[in-house]
Protein backbone atom coordinates (compact mmCIF):
# COMPACT_ATOMS: atom_id res chain seq x y z
CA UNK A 1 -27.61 14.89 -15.57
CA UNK A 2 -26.53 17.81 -13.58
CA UNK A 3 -22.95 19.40 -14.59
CA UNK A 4 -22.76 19.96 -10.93
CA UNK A 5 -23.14 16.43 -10.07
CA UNK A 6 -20.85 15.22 -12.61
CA UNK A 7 -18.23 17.41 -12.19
CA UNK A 8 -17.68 16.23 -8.43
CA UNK A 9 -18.00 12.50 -9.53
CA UNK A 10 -14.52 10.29 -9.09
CA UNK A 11 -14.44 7.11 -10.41
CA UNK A 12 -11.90 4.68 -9.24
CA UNK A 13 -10.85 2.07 -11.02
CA UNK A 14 -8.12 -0.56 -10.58
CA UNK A 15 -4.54 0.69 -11.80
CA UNK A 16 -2.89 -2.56 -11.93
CA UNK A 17 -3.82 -5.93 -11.77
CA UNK A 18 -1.31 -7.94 -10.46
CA UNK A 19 -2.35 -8.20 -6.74
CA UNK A 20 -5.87 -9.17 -7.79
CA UNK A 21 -3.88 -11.94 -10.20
CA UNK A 22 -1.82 -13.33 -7.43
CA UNK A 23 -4.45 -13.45 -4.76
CA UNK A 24 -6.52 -16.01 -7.63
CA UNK A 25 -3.36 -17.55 -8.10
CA UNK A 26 -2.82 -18.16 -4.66
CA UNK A 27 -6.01 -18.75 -3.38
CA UNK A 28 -6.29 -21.43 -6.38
CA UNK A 29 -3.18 -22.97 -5.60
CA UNK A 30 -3.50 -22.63 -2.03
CA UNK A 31 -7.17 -24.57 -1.96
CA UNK A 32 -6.40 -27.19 -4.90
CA UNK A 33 -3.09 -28.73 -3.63
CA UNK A 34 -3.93 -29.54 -0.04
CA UNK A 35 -7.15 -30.99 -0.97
CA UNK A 36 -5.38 -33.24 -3.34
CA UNK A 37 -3.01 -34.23 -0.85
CA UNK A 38 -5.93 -35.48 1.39
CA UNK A 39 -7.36 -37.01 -1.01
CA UNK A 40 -3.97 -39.04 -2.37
CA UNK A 41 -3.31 -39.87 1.41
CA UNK A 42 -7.05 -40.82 2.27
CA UNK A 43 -6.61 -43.65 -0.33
CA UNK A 44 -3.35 -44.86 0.95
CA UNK A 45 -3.21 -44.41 4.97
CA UNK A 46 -5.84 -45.62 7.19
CA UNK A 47 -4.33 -42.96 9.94
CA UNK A 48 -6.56 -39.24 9.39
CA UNK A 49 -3.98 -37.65 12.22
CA UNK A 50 -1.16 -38.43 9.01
CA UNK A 51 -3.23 -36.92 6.64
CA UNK A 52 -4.46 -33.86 8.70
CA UNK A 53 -0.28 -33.43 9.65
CA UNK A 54 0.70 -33.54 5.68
CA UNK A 55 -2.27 -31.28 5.16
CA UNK A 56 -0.83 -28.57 7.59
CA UNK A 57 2.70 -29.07 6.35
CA UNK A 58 1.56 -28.81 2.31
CA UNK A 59 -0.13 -25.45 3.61
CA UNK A 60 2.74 -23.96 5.22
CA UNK A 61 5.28 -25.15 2.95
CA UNK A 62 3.08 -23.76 -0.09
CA UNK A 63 2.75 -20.48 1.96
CA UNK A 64 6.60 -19.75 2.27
CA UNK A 65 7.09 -20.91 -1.55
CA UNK A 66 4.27 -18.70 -2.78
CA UNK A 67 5.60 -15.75 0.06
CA UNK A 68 8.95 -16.36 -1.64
CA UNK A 69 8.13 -16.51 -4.98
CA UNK A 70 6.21 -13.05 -4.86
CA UNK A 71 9.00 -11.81 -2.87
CA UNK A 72 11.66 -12.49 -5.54
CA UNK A 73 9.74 -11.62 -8.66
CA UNK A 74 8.97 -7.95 -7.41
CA UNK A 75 12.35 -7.92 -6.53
CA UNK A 76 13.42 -8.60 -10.04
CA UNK A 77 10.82 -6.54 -11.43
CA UNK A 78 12.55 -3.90 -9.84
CA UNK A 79 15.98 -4.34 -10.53
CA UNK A 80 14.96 -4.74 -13.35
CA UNK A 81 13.49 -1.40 -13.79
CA UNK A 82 15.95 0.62 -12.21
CA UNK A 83 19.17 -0.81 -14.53
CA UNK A 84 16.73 0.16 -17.37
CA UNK A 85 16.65 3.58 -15.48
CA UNK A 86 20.22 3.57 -15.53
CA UNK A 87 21.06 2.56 -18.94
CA UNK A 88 18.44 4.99 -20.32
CA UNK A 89 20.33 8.10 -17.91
CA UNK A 90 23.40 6.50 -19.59
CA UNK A 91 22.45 6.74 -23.20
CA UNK A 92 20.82 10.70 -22.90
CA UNK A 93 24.55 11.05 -21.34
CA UNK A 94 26.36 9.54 -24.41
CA UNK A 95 24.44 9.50 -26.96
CA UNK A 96 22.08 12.39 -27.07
CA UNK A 97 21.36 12.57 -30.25
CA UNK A 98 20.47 9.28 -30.67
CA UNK A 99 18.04 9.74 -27.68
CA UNK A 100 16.35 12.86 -29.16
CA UNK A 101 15.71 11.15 -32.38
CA UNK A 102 14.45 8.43 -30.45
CA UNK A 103 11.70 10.67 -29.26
CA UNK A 104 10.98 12.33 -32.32
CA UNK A 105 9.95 8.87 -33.71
């Protein structure tokens, strides 16, 4: 192959994983649980307006939960993150030494 060619070549690849995870998650949860509804209902109302109505309802109430749930766990995740920030600022503050040899190891 050409050195040329290669040099100028930029692969891109996927850095992190978790918004390919929750869009399988979701789109898993978000197909299985309404089509179990419908089927639960079918068996047990004769009315298909009632089971269209829970059907919408399951949807939307399973998009705010999953919305929600996404919204508070990156939320955490960084909180998280920035009191282990602040604790790690705090140690190199007060206990350097124990820091550096930290590092060393």
């Amino acid at each position: 192959m050409n050195t040329h060619l290669r040099r100028h070549h930029v692969e891109t690849h996927l850095k992190s994983t978790d918004l390919l995870r929750d869009v399988v998650i979701g789109m898993s949860d978000g197909l299985t649980v309404p089509f179990a509804l419908a089927a639960g209902l079918s068996g047990a109302v004769a009315d298909s307006r009632i089971i269209v109505i829970a059907g919408i309802a399951e949807i939307c109430a399973g998009s705010i939960a999953m919305g929600l749930g996404g919204y508070l766990s990156g939320k955490t995740e960084q909180d998280h993150y920035k009191s282990e920030i602040k604790r790690e600022y705090n140690e190199v503050e007060n206990l350097r030494e124990v820091e550096i040899s930290e590092t060393k190891e």
